[in-house]
N, C-alpha and C. Protein backbone atom coordinates (compact mmCIF):
# COMPACT_ATOMS: atom_id res chain seq x y z
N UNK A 1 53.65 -5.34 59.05
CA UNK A 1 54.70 -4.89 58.18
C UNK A 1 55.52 -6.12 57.75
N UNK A 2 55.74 -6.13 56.26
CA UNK A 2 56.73 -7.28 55.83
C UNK A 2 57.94 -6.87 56.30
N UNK A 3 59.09 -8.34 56.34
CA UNK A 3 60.26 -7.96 56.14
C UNK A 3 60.93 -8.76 55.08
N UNK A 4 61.88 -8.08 54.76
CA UNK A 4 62.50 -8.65 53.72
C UNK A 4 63.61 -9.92 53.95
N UNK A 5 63.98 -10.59 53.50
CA UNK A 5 65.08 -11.33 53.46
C UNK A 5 66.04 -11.02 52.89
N UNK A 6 67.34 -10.09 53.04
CA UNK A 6 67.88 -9.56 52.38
C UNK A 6 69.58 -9.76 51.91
N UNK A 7 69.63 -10.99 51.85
CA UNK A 7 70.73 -11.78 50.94
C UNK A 7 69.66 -12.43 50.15
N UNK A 8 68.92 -12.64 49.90
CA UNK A 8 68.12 -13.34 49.02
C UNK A 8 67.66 -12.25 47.65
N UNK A 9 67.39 -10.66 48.70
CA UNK A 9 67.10 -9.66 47.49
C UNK A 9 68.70 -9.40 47.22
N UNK A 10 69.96 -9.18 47.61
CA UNK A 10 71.12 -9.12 46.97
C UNK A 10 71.54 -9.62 46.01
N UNK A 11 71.17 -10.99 46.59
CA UNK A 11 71.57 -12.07 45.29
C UNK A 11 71.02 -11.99 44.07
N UNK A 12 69.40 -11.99 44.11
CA UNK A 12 68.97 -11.64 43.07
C UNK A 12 69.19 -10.38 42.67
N UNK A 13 69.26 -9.15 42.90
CA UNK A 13 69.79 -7.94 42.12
C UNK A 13 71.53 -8.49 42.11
N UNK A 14 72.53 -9.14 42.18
CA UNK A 14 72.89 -9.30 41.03
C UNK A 14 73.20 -10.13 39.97
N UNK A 15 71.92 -11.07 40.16
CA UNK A 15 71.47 -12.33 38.72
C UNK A 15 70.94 -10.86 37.57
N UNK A 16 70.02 -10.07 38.47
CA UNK A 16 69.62 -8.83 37.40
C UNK A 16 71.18 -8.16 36.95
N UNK A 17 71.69 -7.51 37.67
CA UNK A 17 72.79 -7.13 36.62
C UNK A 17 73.67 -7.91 36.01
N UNK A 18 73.70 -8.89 36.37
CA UNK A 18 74.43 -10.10 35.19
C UNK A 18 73.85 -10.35 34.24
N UNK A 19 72.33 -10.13 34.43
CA UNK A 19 71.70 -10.40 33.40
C UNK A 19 71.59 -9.01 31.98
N UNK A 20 71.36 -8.19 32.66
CA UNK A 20 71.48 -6.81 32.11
C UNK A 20 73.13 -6.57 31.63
N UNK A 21 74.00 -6.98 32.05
CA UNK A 21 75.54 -7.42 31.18
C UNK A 21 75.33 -8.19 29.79
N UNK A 22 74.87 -9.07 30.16
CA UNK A 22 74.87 -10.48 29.00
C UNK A 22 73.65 -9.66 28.10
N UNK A 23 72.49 -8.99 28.28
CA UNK A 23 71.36 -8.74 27.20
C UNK A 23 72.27 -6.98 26.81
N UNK A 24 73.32 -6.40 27.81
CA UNK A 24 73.92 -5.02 26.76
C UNK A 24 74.86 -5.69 25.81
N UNK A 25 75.83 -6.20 26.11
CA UNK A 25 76.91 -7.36 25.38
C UNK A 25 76.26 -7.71 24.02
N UNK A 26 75.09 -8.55 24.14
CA UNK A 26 74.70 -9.20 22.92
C UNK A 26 73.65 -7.96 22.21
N UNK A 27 73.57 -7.06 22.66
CA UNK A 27 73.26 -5.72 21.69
C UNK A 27 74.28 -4.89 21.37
N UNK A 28 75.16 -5.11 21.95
CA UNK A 28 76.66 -4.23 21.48
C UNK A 28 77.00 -5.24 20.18
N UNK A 29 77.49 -6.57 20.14
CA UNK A 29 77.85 -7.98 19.57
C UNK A 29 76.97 -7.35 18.44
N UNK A 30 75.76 -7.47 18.42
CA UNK A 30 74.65 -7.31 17.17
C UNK A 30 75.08 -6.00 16.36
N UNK A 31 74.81 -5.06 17.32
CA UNK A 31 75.31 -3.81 16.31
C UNK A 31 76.64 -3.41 15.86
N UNK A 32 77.77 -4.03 15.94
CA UNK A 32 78.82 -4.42 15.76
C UNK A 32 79.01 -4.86 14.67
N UNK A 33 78.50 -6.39 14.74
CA UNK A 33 78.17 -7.07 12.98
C UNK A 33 77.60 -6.53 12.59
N UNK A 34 76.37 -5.49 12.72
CA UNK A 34 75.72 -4.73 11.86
C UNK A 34 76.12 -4.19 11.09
N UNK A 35 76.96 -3.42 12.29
CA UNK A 35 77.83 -1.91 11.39
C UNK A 35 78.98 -2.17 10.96
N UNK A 36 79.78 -3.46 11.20
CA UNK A 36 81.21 -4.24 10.44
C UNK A 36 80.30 -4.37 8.96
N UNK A 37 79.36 -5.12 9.25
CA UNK A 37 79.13 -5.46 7.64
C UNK A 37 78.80 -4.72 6.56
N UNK A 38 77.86 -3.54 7.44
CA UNK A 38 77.60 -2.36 5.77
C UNK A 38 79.49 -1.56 5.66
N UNK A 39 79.78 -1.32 6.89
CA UNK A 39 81.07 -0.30 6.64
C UNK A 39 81.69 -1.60 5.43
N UNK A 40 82.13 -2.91 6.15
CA UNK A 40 82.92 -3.75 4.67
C UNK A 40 82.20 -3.69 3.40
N UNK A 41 81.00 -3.83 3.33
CA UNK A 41 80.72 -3.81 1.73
C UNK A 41 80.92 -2.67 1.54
N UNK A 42 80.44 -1.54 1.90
CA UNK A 42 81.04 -0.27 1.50
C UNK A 42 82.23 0.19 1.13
N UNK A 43 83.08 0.18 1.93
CA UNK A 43 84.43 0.15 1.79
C UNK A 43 85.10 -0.98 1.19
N UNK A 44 85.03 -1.65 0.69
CA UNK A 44 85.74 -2.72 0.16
C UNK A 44 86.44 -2.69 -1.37
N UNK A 45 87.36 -2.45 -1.43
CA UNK A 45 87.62 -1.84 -2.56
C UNK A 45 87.19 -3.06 -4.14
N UNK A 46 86.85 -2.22 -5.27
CA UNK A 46 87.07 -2.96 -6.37
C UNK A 46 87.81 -4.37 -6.70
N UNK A 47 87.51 -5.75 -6.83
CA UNK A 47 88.76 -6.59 -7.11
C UNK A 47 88.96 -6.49 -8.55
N UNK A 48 90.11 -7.17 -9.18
CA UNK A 48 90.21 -7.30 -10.53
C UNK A 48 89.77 -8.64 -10.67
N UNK A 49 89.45 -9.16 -12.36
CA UNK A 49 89.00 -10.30 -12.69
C UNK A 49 89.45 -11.35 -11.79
N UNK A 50 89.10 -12.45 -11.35
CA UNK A 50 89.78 -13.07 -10.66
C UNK A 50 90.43 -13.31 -9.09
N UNK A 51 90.56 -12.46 -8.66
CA UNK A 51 90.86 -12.16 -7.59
C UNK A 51 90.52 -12.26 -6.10
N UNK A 52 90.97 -12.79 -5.21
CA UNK A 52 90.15 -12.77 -4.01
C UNK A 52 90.27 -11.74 -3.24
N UNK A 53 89.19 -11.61 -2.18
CA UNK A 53 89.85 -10.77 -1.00
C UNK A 53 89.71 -11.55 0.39
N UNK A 54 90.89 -11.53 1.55
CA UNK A 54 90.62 -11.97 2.22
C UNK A 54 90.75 -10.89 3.40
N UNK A 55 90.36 -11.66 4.67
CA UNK A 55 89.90 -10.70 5.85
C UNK A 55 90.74 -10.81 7.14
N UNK A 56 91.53 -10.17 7.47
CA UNK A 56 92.26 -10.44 9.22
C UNK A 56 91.60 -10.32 10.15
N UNK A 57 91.27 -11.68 10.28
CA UNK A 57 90.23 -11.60 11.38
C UNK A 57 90.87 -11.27 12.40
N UNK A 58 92.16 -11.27 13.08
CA UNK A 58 92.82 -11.37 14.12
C UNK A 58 92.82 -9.63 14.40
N UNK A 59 93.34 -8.69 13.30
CA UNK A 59 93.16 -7.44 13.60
C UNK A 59 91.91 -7.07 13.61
N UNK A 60 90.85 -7.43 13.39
CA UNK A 60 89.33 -7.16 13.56
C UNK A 60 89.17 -7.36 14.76
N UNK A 61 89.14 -8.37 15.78
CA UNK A 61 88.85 -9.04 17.06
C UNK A 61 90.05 -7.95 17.93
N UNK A 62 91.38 -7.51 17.87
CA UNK A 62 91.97 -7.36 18.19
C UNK A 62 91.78 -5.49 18.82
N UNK A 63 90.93 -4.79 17.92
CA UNK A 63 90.32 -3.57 17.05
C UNK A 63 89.45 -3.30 18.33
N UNK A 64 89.09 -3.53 19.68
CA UNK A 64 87.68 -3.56 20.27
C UNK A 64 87.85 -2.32 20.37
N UNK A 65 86.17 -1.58 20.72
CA UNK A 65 85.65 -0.08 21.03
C UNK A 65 85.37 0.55 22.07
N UNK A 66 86.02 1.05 22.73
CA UNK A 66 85.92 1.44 24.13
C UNK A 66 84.36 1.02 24.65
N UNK A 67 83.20 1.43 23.72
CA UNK A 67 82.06 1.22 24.41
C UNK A 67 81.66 0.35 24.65
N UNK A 68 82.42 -1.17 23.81
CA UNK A 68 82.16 -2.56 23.98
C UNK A 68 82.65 -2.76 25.99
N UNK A 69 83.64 -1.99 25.77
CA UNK A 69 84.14 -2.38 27.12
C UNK A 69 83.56 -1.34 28.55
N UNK A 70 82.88 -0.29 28.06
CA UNK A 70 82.46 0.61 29.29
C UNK A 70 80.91 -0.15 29.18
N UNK A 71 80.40 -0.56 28.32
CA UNK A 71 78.94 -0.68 28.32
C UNK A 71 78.70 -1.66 29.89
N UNK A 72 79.41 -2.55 29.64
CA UNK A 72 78.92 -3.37 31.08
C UNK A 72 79.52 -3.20 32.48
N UNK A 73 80.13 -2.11 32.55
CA UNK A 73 80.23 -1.16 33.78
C UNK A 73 79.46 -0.21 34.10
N UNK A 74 78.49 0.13 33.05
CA UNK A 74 77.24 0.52 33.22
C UNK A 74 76.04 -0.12 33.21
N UNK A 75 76.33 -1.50 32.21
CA UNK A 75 75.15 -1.93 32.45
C UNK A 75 74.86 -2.89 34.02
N UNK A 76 76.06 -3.17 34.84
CA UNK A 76 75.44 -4.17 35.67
C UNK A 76 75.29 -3.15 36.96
N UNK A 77 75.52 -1.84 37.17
CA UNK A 77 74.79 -1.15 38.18
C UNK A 77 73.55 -0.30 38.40
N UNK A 78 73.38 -0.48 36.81
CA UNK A 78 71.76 -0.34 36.66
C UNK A 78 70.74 -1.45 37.00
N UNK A 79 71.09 -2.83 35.98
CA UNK A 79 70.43 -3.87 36.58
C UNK A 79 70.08 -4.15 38.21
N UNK A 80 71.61 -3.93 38.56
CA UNK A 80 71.30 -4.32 40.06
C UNK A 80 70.45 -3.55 40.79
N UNK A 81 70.66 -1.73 40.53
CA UNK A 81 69.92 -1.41 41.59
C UNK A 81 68.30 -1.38 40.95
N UNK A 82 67.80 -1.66 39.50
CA UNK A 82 66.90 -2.12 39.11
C UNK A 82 65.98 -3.25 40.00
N UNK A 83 66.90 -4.28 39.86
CA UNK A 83 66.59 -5.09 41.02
C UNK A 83 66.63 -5.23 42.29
N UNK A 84 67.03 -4.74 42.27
CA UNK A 84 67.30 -3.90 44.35
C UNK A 84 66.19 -3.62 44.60
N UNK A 85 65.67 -2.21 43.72
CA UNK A 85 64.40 -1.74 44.02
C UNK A 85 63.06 -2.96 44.13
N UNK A 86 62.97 -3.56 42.73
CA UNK A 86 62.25 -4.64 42.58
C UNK A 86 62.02 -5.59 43.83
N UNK A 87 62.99 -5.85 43.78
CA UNK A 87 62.99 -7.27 45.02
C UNK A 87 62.71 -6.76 46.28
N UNK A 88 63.58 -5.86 46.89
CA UNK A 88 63.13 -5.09 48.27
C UNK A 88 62.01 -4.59 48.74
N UNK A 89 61.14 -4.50 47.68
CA UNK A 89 59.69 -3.70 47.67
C UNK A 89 58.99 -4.67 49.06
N UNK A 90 57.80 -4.00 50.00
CA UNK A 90 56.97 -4.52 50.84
C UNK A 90 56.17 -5.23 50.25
N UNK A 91 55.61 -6.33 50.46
CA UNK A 91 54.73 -6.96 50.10
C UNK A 91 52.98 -6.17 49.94
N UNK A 92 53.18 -4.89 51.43
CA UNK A 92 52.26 -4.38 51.66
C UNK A 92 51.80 -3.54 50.71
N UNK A 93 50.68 -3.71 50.73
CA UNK A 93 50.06 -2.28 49.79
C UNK A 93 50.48 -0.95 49.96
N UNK A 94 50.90 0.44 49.46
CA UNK A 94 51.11 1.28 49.81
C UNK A 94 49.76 2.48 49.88
């Protein structure tokens, strides 16, 4: 029977949910600019001849979406016990 080393499988389940943070984050980030950019051209009203429009970035950044912020309280206890399972496994055949 194997045994495990098991701060070694800890540690690595949670490089996995850190990692599974940083890859939900930068799919939240993506669909974000996705959906900022069709909603602005869409919505953006008419200018007249001449005219600029400019953008507050500060109330944009300022604006976050609850799910930006629950996503990686979900995503790093999946990763981990993802990797929990992973790493802990017997070497042995079952």
């Amino acid at each position: 029977m194997a045994t495990t080393n098991m701060p070694v499988v800890i540690l690595r389940s949670i490089y996995c949910g850190i990692a599974s943070v940083v890859v939900a984050m930068g799919l939240v980030i993506f669909a974000a600019v996705a959906f900022g950019t069709y909603w602005a051209v869409k919505n953006a009203p008419p200018t007249s001849q001449g005219g600029e429009v400019g953008w507050d970035l500060v109330t944009l950044a300022h604006n976050t979406p609850t799910i930006g912020m629950l996503l990686p309280l979900l995503a790093f206890p999946i990763g981990f016990y993802l990797g929990f399972r992973y790493f802990s496994r017997s070497a042995a055949p079952k």
